[in-house]
N, C-alpha and C. Protein backbone atom coordinates (compact mmCIF):
# COMPACT_ATOMS: atom_id res chain seq x y z
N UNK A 1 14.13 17.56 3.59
CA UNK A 1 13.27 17.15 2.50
C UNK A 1 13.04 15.65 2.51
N UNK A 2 13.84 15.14 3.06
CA UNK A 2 13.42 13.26 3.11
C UNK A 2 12.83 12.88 3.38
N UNK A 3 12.16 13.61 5.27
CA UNK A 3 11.60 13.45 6.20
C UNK A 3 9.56 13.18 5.20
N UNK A 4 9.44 13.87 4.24
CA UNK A 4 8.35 14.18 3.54
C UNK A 4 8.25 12.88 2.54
N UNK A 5 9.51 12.75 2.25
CA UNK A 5 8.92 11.45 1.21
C UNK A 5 9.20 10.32 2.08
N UNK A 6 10.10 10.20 3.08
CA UNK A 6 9.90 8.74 3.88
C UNK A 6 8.45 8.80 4.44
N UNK A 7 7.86 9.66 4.74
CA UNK A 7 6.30 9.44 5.72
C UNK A 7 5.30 9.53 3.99
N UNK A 8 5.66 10.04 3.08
CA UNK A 8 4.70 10.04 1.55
C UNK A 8 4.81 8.27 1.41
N UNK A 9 6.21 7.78 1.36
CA UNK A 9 6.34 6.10 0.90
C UNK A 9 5.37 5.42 1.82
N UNK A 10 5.46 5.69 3.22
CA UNK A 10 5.18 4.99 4.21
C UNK A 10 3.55 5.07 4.11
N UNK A 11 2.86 6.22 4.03
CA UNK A 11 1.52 6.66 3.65
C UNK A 11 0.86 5.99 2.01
N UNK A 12 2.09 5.86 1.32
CA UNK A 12 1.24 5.33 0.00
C UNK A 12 1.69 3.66 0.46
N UNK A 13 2.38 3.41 0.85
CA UNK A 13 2.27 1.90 1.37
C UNK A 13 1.00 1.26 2.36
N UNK A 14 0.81 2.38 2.96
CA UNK A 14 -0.53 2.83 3.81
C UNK A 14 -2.28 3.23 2.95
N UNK A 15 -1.99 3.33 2.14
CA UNK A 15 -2.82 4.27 1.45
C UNK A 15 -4.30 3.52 1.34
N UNK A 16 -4.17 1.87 1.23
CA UNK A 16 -5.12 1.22 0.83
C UNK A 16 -5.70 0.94 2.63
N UNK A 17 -5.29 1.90 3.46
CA UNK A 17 -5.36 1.32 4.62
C UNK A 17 -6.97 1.61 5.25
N UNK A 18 -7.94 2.50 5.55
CA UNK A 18 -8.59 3.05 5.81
C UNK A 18 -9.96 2.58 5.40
N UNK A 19 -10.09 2.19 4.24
CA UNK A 19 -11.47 1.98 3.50
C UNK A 19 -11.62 0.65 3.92
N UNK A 20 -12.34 0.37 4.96
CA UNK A 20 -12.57 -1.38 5.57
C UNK A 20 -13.93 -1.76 4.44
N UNK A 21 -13.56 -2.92 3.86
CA UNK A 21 -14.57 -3.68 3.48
C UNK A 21 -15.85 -3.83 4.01
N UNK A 22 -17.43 -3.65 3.29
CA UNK A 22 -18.51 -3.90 4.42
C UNK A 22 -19.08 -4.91 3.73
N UNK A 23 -18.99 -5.51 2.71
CA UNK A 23 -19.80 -6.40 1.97
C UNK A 23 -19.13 -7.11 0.53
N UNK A 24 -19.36 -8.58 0.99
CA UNK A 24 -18.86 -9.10 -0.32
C UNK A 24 -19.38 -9.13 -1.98
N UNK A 25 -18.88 -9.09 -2.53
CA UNK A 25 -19.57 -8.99 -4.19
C UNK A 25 -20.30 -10.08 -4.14
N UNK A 26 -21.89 -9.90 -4.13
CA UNK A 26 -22.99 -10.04 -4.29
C UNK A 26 -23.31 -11.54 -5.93
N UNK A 27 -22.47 -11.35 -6.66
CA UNK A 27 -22.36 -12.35 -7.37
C UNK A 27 -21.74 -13.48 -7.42
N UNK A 28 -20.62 -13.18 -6.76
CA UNK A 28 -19.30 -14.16 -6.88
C UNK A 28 -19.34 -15.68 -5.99
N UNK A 29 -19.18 -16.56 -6.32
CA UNK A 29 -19.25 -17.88 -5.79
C UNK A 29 -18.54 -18.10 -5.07
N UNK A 30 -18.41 -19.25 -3.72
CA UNK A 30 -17.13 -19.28 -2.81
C UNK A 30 -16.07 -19.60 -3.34
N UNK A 31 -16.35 -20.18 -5.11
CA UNK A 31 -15.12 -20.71 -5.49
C UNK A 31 -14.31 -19.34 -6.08
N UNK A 32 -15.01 -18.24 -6.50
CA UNK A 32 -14.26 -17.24 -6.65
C UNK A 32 -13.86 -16.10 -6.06
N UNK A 33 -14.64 -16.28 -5.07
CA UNK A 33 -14.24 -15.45 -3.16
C UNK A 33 -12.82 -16.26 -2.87
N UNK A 34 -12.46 -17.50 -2.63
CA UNK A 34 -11.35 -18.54 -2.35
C UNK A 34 -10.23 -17.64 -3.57
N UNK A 35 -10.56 -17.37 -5.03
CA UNK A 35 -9.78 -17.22 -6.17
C UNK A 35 -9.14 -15.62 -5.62
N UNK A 36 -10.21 -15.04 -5.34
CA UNK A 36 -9.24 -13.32 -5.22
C UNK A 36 -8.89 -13.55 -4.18
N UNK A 37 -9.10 -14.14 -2.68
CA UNK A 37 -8.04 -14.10 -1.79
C UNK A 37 -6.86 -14.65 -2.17
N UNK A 38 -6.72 -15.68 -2.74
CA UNK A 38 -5.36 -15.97 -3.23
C UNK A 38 -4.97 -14.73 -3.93
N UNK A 39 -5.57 -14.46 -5.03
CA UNK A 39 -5.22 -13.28 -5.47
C UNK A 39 -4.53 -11.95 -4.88
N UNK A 40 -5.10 -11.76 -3.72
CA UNK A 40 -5.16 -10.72 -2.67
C UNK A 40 -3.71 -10.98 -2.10
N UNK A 41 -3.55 -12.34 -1.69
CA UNK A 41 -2.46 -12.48 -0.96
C UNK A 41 -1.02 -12.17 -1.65
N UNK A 42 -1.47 -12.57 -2.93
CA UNK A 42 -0.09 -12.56 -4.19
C UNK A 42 0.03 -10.89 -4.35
N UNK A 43 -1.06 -10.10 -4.47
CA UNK A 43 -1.29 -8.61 -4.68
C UNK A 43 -0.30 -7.72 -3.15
N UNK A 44 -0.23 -8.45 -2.37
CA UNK A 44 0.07 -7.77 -0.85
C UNK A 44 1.23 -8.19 -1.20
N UNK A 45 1.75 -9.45 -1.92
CA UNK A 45 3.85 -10.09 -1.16
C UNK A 45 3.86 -8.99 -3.05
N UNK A 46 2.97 -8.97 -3.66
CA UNK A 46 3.82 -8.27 -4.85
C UNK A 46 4.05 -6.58 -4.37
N UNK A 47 2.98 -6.10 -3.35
CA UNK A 47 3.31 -5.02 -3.04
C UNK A 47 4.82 -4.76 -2.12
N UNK A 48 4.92 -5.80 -1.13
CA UNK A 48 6.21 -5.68 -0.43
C UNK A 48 7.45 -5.89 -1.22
N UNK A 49 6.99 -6.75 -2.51
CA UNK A 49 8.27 -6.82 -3.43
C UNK A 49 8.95 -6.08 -4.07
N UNK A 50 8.19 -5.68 -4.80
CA UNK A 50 8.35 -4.29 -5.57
C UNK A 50 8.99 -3.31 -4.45
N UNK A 51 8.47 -3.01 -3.61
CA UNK A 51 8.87 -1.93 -2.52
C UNK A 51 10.61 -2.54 -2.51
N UNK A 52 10.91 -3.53 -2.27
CA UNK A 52 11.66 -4.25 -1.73
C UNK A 52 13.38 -4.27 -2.72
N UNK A 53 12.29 -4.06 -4.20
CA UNK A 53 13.40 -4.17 -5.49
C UNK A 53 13.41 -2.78 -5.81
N UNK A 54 13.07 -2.29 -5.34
CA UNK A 54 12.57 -0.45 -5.35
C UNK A 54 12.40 -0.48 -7.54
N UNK A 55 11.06 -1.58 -7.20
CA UNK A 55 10.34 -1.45 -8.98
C UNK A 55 9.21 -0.42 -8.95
N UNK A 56 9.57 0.68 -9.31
CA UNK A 56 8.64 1.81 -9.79
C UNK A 56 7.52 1.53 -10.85
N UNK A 57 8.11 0.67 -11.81
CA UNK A 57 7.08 0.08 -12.79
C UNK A 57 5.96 -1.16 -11.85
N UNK A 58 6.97 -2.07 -11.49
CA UNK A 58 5.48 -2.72 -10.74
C UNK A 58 4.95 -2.32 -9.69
N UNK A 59 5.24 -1.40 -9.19
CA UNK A 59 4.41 -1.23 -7.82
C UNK A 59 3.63 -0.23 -8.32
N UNK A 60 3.64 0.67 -9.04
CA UNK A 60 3.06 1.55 -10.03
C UNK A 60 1.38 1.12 -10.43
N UNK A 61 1.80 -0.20 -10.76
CA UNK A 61 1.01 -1.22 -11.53
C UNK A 61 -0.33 -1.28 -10.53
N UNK A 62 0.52 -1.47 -9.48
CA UNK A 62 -0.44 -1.93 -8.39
C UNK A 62 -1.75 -0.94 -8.08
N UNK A 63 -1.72 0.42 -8.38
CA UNK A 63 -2.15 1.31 -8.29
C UNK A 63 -3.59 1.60 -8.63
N UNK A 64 -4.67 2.10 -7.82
CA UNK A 64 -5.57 2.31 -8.89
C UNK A 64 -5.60 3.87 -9.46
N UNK A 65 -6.47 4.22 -10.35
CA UNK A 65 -6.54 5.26 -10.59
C UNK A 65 -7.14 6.27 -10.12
N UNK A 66 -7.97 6.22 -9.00
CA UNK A 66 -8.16 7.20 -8.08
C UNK A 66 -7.57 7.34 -6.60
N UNK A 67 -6.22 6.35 -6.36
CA UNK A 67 -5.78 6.20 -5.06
C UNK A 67 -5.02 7.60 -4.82
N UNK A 68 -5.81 7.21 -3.41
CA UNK A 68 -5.15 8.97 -1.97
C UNK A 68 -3.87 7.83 -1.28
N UNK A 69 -3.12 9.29 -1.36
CA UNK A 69 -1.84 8.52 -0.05
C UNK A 69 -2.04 9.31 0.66
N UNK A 70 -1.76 9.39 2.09
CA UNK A 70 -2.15 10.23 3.45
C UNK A 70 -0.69 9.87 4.04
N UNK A 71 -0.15 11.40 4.30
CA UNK A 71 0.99 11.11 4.89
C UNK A 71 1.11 10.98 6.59
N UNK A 72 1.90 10.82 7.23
CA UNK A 72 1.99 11.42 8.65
C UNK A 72 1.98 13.15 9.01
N UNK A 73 2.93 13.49 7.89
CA UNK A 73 2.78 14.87 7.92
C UNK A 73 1.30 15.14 7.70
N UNK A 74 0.16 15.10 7.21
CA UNK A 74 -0.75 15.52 7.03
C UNK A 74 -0.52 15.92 5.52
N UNK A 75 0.17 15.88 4.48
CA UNK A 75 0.30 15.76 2.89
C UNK A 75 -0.24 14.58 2.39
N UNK A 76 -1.24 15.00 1.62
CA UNK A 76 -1.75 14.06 0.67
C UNK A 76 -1.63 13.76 -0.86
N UNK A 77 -1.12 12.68 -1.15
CA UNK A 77 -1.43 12.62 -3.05
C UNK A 77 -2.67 12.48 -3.45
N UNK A 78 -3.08 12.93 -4.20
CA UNK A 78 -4.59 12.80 -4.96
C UNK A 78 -4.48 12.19 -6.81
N UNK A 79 -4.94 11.09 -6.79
CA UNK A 79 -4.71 10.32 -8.12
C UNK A 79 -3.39 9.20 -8.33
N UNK A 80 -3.49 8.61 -9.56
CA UNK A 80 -2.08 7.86 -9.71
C UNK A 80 -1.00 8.44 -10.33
N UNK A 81 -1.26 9.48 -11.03
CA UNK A 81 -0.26 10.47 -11.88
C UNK A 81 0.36 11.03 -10.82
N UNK A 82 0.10 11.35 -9.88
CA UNK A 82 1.06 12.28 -8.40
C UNK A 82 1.83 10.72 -7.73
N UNK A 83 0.99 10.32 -7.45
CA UNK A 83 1.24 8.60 -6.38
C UNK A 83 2.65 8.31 -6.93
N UNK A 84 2.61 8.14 -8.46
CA UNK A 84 3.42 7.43 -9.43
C UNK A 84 4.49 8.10 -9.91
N UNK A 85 4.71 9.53 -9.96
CA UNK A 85 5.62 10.24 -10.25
C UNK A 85 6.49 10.16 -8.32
N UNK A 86 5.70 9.77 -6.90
CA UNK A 86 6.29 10.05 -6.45
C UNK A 86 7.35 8.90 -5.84
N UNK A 87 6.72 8.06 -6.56
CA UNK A 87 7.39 6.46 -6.28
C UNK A 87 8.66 6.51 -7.74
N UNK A 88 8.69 6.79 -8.54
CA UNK A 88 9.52 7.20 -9.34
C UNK A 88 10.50 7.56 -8.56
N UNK A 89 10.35 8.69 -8.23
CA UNK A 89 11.50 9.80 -7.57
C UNK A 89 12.27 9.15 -6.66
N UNK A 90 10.77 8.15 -5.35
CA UNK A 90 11.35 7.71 -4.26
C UNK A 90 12.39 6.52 -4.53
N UNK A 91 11.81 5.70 -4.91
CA UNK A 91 12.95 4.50 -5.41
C UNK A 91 14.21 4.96 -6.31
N UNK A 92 14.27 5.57 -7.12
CA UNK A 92 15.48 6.18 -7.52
C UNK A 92 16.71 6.17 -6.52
N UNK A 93 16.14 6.48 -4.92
CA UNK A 93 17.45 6.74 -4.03
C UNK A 93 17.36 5.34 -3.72
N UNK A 94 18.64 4.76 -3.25
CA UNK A 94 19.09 4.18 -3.10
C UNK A 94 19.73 4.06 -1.43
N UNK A 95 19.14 4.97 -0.69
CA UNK A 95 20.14 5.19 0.83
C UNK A 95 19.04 4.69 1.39
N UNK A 96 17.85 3.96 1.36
CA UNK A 96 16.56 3.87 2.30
C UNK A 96 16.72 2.74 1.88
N UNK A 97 15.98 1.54 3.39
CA UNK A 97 15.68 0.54 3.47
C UNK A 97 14.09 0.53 4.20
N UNK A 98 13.13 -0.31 3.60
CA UNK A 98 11.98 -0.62 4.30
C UNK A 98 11.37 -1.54 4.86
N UNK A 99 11.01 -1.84 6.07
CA UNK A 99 10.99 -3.38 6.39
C UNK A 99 8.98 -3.65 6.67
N UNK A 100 8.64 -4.75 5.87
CA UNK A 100 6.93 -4.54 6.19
C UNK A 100 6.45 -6.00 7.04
N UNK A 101 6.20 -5.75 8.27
CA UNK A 101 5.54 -7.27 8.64
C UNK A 101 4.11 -6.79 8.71
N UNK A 102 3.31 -7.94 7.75
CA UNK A 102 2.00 -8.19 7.93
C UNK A 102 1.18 -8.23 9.36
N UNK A 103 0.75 -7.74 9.84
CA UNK A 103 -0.14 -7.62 10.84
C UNK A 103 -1.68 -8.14 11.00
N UNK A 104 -2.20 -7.51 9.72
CA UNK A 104 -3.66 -7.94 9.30
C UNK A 104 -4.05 -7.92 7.93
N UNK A 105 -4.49 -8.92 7.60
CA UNK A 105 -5.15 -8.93 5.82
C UNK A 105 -6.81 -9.14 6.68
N UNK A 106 -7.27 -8.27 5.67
CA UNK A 106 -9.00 -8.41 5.81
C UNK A 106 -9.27 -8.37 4.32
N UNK A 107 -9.52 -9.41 3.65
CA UNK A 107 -10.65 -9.75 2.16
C UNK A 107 -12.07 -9.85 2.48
N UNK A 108 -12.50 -9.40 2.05
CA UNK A 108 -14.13 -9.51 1.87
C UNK A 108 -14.46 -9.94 0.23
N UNK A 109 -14.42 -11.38 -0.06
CA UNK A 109 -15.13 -11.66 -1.16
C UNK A 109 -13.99 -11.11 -2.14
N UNK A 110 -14.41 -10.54 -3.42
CA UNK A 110 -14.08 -9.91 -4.56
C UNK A 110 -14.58 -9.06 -4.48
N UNK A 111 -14.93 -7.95 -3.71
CA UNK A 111 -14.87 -6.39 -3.62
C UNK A 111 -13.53 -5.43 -3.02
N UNK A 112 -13.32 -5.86 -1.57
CA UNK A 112 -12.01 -4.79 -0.71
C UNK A 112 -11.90 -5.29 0.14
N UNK A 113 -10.13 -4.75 0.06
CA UNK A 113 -9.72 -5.68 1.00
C UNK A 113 -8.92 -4.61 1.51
N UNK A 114 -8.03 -4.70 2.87
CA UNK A 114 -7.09 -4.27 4.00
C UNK A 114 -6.43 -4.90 4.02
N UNK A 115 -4.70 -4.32 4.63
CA UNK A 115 -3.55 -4.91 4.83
C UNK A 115 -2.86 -3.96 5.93
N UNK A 116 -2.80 -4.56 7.09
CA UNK A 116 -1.89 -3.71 8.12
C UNK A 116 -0.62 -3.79 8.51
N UNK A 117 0.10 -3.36 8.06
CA UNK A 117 1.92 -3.55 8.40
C UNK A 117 2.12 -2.83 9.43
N UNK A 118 3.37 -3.46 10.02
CA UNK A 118 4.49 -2.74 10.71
C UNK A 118 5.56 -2.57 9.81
N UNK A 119 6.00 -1.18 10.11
CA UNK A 119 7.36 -1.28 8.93
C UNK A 119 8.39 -0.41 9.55
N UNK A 120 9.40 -0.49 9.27
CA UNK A 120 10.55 0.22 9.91
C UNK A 120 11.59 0.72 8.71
N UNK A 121 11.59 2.13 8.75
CA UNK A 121 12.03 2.65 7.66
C UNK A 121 13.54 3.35 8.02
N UNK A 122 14.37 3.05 7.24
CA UNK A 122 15.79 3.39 7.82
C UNK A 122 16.56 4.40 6.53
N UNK A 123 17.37 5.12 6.73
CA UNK A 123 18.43 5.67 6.01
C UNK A 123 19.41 6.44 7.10
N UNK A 124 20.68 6.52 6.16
CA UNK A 124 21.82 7.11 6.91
C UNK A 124 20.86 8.21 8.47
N UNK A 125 21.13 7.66 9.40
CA UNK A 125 21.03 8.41 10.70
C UNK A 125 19.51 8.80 10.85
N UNK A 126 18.40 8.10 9.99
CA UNK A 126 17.58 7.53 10.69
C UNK A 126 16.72 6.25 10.54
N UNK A 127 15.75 6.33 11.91
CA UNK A 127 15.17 5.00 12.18
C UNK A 127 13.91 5.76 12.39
N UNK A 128 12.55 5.27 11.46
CA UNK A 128 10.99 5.65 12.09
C UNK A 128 10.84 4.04 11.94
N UNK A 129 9.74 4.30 12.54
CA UNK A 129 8.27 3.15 12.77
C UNK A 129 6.93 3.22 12.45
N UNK A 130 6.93 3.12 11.51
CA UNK A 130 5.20 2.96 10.51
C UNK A 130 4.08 1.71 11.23
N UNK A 131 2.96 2.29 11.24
CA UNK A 131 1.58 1.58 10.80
C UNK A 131 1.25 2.06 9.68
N UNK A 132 1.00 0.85 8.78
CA UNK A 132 0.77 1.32 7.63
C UNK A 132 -0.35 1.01 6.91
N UNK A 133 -1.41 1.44 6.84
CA UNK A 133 -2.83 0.25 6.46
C UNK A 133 -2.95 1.20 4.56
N UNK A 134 -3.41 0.04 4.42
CA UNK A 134 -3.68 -0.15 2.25
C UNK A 134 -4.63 -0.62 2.05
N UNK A 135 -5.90 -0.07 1.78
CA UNK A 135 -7.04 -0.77 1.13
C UNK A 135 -7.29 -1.04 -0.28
N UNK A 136 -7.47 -1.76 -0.44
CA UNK A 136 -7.56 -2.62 -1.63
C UNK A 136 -8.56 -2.61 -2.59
N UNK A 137 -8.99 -2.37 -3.86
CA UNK A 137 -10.54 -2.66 -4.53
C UNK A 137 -9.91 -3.58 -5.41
N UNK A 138 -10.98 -4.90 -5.39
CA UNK A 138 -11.08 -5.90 -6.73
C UNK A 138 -11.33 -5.14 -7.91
N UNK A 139 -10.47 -4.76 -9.50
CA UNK A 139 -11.27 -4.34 -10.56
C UNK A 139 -10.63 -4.67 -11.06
N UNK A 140 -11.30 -5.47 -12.37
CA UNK A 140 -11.09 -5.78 -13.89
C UNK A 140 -10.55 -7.54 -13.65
N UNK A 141 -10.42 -8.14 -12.31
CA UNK A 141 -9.96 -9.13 -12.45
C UNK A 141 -8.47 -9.26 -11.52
N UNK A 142 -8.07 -7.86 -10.67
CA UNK A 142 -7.41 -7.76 -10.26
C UNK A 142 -7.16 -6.77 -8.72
N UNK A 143 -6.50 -7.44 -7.89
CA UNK A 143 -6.17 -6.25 -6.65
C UNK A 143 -5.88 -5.22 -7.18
N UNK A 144 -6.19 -3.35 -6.97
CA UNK A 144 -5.63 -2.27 -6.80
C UNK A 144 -5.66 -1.49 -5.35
N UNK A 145 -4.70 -0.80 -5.23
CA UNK A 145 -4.79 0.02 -4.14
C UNK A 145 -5.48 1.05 -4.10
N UNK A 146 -6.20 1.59 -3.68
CA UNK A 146 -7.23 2.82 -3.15
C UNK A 146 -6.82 3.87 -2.48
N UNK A 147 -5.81 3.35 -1.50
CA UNK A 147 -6.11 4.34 -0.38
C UNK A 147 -4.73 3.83 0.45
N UNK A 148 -3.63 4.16 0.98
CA UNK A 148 -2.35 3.78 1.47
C UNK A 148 -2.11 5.25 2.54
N UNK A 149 -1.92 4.66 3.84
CA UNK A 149 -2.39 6.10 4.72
C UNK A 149 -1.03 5.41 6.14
N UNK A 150 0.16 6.32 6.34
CA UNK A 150 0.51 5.83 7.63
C UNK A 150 0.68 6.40 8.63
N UNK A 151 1.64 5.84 9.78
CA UNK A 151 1.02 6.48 11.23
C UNK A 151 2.37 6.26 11.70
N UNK A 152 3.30 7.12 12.44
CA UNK A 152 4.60 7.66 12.53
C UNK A 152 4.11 6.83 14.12
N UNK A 153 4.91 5.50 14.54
CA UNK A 153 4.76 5.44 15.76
C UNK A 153 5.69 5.89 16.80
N UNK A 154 5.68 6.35 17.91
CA UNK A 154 7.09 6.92 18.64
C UNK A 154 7.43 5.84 19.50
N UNK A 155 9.02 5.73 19.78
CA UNK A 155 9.36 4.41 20.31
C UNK A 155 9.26 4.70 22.04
């Protein structure tokens, strides 16, 4: 049963991964294209943080309300009420460690953005290897995740 929520974590860490940006918000000035990438960047180290403090409430946060997680298994969450009950559950344990190096940030403006990790996910007697891509939508003034999708690499 682990095997399902380590590749579910790894996939909703992934989730925002898939939906590439094609165009920047059409209104926004370079001074506030410059404002959400900062933004963006603080939205990505708050996502590894949270993961990191295993905070169910803030990483929760991070969420939008129509985000898909895509597992390796081929299991998907649909919405934030599933996403969020399963990050609940997951952080609760305490025997998993997750490790995320940044690979690629892609912002486009104040519309969507991408984040590609490497991550290496450990508990008692095992070791996987994630690609993990998270796409991002600007709303209300803030990064959410969309879409968190990962990819079981073999060593």
């Amino acid at each position: 049963m682990r095997a399902p929520k380590l590749t579910a974590l790894a996939a909703l860490v992934a989730a925002a991964a898939f939906t590439v940006p094609i165009a920047a918000s059409a209104g926004a000035s370079g001074r506030e294209h410059h404002g959400c990438t900062r933004q963006f960047d603080r939205a990505v180290h708050a996502y590894v943080d949270t993961t990191d403090r295993r905070d169910a409430r803030g990483f929760n946060a991070l969420l939008e309300g129509g985000v898909t997680v895509v597992f390796g298994t081929g299991d998907i969450l649909y919405g934030k009420p599933d996403s969020a009950a399963f990050i609940d559950d997951f952080f609760a344990d305490p025997s998993w460690t997750q490790s995320f190096q940044t690979l690629r940030t892609y912002p486009v403006g104040c519309a969507t953005a991408f984040v590609l990790f490497d991550s290496i996910y450990t508990e008692p007697n095992v070791r996987k290897h994630f690609l993990i891509g998270v796409s991002w939508t600007w709303e209300h003034g803030r990064w959410l995740v969309t879409h968190n999708q990962d990819s079981e690499l073999k060593s």
